[in-house]
PDB file of N, CA and C in Angstrom:
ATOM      1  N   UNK A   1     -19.029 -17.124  10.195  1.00  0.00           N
ATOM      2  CA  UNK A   1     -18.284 -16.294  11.123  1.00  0.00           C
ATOM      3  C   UNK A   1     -16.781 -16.564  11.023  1.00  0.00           C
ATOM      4  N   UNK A   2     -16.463 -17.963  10.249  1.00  0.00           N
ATOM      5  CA  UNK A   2     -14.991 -18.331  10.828  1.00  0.00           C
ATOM      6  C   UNK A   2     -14.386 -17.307   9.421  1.00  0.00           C
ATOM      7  N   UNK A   3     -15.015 -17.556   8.527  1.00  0.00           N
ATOM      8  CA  UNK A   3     -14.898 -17.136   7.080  1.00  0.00           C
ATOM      9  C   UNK A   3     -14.776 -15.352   7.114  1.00  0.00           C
ATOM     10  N   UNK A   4     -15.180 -14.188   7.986  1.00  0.00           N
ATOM     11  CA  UNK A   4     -14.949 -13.001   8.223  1.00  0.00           C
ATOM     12  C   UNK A   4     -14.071 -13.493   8.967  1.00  0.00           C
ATOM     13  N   UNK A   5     -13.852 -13.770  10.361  1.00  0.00           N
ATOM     14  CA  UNK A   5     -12.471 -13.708  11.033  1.00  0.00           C
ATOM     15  C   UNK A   5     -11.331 -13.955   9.983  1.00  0.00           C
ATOM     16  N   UNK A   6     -10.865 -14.711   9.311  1.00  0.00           N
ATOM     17  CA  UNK A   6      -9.992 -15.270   8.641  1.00  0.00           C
ATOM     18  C   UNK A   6      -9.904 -14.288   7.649  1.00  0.00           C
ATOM     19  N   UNK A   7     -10.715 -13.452   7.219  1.00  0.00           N
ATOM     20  CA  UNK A   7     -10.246 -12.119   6.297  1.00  0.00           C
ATOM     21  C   UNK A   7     -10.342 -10.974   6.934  1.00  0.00           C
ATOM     22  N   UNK A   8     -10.320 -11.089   7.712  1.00  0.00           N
ATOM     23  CA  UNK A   8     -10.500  -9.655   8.609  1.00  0.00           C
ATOM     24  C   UNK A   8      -8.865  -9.932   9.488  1.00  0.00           C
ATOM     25  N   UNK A   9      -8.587 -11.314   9.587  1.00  0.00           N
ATOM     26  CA  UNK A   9      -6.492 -11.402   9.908  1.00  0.00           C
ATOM     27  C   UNK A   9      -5.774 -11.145   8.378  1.00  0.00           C
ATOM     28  N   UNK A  10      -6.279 -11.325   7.506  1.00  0.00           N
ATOM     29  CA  UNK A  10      -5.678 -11.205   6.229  1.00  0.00           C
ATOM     30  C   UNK A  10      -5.614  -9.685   5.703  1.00  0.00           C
ATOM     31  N   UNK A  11      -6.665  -9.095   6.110  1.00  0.00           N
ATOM     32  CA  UNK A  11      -6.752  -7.691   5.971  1.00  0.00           C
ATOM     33  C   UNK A  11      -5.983  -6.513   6.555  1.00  0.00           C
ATOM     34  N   UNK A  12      -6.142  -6.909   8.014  1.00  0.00           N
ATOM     35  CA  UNK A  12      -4.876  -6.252   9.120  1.00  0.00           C
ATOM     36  C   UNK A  12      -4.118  -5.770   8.844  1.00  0.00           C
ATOM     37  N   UNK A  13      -2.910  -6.223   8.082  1.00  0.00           N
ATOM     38  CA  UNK A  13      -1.464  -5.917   7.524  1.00  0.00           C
ATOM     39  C   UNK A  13      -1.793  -4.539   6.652  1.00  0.00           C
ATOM     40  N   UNK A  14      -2.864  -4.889   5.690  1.00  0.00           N
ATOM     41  CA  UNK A  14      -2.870  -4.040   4.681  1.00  0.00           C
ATOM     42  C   UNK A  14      -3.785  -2.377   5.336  1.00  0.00           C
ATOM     43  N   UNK A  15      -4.891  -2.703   6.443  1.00  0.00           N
ATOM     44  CA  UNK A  15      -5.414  -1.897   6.837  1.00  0.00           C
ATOM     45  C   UNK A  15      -4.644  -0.821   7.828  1.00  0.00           C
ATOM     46  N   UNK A  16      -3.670  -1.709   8.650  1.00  0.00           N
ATOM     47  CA  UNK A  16      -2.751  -1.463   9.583  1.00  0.00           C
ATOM     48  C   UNK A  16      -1.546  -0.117   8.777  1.00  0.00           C
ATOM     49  N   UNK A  17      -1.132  -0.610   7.626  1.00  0.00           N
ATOM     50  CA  UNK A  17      -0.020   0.206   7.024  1.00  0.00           C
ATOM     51  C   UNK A  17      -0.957   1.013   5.937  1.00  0.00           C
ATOM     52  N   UNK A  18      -2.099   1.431   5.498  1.00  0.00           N
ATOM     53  CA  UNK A  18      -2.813   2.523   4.821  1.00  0.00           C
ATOM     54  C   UNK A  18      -2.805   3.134   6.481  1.00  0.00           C
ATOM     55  N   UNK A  19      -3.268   3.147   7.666  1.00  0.00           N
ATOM     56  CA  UNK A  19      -3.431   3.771   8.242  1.00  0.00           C
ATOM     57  C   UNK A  19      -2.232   4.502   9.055  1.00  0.00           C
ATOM     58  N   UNK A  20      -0.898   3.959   9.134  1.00  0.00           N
ATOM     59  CA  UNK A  20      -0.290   4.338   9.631  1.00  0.00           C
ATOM     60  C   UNK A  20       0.686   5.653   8.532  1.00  0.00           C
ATOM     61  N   UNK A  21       0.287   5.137   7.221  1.00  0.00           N
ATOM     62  CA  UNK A  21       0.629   6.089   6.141  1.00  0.00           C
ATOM     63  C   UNK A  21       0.087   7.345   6.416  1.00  0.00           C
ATOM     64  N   UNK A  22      -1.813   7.365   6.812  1.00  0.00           N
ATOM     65  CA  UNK A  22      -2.372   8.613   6.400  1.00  0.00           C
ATOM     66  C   UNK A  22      -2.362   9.181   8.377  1.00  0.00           C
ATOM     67  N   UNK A  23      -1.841   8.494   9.190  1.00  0.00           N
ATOM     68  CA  UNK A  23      -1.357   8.953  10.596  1.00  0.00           C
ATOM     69  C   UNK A  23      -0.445  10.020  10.104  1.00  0.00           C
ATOM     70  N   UNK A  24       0.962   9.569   9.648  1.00  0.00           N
ATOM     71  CA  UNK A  24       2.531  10.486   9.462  1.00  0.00           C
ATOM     72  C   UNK A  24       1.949  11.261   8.556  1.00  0.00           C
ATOM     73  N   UNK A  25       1.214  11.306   7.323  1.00  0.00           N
ATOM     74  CA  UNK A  25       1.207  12.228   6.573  1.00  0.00           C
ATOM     75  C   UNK A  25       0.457  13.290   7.565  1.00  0.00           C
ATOM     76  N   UNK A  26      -0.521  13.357   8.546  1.00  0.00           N
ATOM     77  CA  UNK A  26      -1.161  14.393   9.083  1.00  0.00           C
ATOM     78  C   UNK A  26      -0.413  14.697  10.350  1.00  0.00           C
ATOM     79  N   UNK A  27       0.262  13.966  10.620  1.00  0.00           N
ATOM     80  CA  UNK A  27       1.334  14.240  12.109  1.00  0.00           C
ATOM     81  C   UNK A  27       2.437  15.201  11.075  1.00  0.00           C
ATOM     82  N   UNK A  28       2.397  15.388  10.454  1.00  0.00           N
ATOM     83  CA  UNK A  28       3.927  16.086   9.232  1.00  0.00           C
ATOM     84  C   UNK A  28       2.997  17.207   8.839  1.00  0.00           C
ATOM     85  N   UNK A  29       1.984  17.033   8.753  1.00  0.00           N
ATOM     86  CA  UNK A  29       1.142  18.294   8.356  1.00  0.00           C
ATOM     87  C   UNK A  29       0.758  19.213   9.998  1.00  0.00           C
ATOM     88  N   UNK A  30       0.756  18.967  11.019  1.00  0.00           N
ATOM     89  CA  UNK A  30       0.633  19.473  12.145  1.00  0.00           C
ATOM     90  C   UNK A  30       1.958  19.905  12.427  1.00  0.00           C
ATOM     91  N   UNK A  31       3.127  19.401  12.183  1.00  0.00           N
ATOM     92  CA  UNK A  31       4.381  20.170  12.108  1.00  0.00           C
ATOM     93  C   UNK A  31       4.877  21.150  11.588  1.00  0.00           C
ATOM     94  N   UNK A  32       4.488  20.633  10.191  1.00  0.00           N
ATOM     95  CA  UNK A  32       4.520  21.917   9.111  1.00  0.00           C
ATOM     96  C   UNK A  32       3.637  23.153   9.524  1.00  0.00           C
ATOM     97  N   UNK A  33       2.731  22.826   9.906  1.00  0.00           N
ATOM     98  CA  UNK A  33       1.950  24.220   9.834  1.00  0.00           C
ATOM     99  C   UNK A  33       1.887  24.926  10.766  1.00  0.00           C
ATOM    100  N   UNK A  34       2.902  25.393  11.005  1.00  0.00           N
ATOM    101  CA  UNK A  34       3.470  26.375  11.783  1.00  0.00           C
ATOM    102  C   UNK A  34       4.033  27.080  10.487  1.00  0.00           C
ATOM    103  N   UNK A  35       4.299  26.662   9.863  1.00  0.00           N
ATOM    104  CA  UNK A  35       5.257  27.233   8.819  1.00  0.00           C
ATOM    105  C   UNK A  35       4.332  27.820   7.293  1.00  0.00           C
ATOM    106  N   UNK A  36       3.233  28.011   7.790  1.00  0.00           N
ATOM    107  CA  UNK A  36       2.244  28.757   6.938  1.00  0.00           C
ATOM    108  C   UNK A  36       1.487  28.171   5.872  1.00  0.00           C
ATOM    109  N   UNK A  37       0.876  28.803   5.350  1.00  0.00           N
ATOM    110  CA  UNK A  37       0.055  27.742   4.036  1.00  0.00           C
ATOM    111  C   UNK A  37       0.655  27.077   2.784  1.00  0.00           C
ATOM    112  N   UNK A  38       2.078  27.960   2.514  1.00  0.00           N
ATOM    113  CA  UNK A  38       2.620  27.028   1.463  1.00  0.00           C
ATOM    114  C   UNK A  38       3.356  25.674   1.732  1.00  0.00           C
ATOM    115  N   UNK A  39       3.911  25.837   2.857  1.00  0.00           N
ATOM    116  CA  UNK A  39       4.850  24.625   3.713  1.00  0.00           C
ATOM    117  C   UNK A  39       3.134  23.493   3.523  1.00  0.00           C
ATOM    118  N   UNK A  40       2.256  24.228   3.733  1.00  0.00           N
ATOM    119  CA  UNK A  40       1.297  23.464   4.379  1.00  0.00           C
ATOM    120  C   UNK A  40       1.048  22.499   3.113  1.00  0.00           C
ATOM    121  N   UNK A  41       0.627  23.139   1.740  1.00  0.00           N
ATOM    122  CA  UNK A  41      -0.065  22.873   0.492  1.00  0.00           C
ATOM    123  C   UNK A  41       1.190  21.529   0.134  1.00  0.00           C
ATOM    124  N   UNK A  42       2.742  22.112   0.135  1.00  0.00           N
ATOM    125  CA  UNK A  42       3.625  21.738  -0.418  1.00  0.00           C
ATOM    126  C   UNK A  42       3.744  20.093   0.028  1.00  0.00           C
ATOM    127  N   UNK A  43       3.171  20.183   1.582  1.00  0.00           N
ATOM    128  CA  UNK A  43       3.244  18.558   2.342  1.00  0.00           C
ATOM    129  C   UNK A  43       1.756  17.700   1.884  1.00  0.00           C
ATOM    130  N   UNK A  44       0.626  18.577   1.681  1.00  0.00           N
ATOM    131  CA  UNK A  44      -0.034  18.046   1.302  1.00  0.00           C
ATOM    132  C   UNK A  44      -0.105  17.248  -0.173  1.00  0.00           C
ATOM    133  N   UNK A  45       0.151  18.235  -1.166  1.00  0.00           N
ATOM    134  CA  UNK A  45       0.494  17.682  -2.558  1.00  0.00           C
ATOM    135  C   UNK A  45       1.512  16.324  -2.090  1.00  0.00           C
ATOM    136  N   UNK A  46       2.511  16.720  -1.559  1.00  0.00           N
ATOM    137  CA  UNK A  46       3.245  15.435  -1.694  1.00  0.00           C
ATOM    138  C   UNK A  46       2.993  14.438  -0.855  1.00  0.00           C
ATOM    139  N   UNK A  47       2.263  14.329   0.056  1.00  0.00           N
ATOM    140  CA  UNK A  47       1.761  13.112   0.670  1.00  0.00           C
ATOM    141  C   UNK A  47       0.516  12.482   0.071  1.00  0.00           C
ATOM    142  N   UNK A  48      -0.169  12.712  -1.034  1.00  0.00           N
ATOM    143  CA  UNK A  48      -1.441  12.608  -2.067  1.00  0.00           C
ATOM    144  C   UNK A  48      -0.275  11.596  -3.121  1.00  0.00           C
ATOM    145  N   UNK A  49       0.645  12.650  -3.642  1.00  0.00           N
ATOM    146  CA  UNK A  49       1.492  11.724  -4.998  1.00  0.00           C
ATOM    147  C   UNK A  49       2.640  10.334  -3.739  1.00  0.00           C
ATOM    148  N   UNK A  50       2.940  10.503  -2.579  1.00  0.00           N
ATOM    149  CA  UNK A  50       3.429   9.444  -2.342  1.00  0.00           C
ATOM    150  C   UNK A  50       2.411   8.116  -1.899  1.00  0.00           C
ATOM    151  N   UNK A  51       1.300   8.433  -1.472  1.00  0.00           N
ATOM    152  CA  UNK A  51       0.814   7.660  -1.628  1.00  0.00           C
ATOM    153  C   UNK A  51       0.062   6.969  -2.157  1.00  0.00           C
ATOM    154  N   UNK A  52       0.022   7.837  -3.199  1.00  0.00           N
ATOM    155  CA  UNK A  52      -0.163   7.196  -4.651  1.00  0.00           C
ATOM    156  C   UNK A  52       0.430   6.349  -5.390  1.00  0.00           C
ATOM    157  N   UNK A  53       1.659   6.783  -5.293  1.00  0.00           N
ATOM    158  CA  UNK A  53       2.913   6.355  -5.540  1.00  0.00           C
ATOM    159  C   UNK A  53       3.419   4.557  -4.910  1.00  0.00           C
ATOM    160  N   UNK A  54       2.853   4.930  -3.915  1.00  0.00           N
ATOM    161  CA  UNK A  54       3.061   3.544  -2.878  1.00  0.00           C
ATOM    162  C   UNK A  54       1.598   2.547  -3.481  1.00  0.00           C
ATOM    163  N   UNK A  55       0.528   3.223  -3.144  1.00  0.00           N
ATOM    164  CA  UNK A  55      -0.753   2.305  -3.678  1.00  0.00           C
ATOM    165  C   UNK A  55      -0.331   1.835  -5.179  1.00  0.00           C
ATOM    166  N   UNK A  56       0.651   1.969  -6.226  1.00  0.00           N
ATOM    167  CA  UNK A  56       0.272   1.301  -7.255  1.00  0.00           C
ATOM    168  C   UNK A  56       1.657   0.308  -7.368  1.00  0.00           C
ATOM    169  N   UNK A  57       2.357   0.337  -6.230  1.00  0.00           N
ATOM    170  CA  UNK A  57       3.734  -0.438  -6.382  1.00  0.00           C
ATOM    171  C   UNK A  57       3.126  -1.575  -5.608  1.00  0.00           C
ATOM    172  N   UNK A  58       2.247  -1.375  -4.230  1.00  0.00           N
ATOM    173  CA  UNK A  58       1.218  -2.141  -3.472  1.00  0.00           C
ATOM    174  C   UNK A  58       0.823  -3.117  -4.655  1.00  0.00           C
ATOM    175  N   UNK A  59       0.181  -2.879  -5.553  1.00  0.00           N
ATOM    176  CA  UNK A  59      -0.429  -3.467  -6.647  1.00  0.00           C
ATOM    177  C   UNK A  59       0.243  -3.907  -7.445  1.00  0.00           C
ATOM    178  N   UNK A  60       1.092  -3.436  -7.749  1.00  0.00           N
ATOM    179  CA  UNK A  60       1.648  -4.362  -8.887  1.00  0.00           C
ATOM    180  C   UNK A  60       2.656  -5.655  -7.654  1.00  0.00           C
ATOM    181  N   UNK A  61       2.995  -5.628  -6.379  1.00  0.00           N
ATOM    182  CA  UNK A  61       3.470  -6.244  -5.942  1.00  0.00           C
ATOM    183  C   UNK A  61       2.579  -7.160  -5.940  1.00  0.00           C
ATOM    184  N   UNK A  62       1.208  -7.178  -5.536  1.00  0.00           N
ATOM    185  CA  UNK A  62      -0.074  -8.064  -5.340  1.00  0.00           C
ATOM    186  C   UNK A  62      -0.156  -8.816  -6.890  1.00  0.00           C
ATOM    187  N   UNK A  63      -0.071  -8.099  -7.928  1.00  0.00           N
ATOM    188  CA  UNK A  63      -0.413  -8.745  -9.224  1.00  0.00           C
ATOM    189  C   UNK A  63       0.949  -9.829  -9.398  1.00  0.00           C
ATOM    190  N   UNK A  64       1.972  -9.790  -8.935  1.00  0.00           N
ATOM    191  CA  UNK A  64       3.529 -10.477  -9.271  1.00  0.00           C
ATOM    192  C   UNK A  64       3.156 -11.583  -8.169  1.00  0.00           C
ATOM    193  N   UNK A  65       3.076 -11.579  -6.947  1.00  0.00           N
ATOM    194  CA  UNK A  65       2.881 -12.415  -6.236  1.00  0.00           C
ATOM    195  C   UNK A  65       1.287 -13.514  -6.556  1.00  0.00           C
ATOM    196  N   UNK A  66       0.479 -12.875  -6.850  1.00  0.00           N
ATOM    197  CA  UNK A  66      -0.735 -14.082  -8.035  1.00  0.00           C
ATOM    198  C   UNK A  66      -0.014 -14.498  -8.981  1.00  0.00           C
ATOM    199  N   UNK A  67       0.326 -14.229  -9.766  1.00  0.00           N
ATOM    200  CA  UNK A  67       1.122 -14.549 -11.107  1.00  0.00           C
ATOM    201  C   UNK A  67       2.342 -15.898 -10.460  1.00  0.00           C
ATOM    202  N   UNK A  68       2.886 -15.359  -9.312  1.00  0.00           N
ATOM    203  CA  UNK A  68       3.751 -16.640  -9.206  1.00  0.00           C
ATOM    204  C   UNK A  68       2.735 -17.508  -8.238  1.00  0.00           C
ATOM    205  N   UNK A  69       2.172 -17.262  -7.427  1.00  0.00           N
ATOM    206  CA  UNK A  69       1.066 -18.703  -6.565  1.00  0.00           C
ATOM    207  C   UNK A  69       0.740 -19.621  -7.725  1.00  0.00           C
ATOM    208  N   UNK A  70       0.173 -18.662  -9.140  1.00  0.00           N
ATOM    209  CA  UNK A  70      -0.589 -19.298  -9.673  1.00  0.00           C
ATOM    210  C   UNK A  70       0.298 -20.278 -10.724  1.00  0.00           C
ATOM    211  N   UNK A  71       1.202 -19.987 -11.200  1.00  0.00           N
ATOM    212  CA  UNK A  71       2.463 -21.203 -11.687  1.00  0.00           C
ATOM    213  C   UNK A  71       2.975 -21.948 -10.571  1.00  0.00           C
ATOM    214  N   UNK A  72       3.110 -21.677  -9.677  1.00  0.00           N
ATOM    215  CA  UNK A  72       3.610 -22.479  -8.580  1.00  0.00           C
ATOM    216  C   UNK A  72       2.857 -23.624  -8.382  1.00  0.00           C
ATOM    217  N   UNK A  73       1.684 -23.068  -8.210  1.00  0.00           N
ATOM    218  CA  UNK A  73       0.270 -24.146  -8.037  1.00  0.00           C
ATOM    219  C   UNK A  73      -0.002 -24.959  -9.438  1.00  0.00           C
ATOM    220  N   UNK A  74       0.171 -24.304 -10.132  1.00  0.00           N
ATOM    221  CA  UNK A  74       0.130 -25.673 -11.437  1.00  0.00           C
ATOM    222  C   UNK A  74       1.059 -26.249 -11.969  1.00  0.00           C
ATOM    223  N   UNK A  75       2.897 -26.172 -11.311  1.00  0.00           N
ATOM    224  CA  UNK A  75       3.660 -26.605 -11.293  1.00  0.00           C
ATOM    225  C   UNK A  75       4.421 -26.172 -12.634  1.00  0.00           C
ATOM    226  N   UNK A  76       4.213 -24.789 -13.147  1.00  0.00           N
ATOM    227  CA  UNK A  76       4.782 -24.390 -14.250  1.00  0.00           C
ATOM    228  C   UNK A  76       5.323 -23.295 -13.898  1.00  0.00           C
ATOM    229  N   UNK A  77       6.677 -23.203 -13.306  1.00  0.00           N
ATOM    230  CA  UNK A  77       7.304 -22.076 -12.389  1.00  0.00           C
ATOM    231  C   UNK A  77       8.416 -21.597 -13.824  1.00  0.00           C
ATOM    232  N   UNK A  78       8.826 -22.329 -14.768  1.00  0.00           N
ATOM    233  CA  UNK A  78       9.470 -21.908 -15.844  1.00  0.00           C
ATOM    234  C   UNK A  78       8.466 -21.264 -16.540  1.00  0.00           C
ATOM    235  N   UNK A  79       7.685 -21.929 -17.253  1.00  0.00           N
ATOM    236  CA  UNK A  79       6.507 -21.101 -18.349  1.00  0.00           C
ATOM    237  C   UNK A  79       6.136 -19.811 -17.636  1.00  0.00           C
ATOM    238  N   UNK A  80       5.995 -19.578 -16.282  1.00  0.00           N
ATOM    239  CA  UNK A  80       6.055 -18.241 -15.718  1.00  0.00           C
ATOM    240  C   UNK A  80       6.474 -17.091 -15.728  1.00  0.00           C
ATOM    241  N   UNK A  81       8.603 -18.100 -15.831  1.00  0.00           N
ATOM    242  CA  UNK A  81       9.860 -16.998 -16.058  1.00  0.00           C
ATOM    243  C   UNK A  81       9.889 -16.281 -17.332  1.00  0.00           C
ATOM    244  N   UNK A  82       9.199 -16.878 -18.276  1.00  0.00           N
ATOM    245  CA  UNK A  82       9.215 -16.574 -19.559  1.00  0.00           C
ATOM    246  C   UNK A  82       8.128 -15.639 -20.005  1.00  0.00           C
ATOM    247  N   UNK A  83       7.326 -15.040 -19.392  1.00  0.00           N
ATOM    248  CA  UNK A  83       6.624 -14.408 -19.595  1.00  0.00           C
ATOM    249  C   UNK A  83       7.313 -13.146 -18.984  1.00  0.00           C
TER     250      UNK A  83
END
């Protein structure tokens, strides 16, 4: 049980900001659409490629931050820089 609590606080951050992403993208789509189906399509397409856009910078931020724990932790923070 302690072992889910402790990833379920680790998770938060990340669950917290996907959700507040796909909140504004549909609060922006209830604005827009007043303004007919292309306003409508035009917010949709682009809230699909931004957060797309965001999910793979998410990731590569996650892959840079392992990459340095993991020299950090074996005390090879140069052999790191060099890669």
């Amino acid at each position: 049980m302690q072992l889910a609590k402790r990833i379920l606080q680790l998770a938060l951050p990340s669950i917290a900001t996907f959700s507040s992403m796909t909140f504004t993208g549909l609060l922006v789509l209830m604005i827009v659409g007043k303004m007919g189906a292309t306003a409508i399509a035009v917010v949709g397409v682009t809230n699909i490629l931004i957060y797309n856009m965001w999910a793979v910078c998410a990731g590569i931020q996650n892959a840079i931050n392992y990459l340095v724990a993991q020299n950090y932790g074996s005390g090879e923070m140069r052999h790191g820089a060099e890669r």
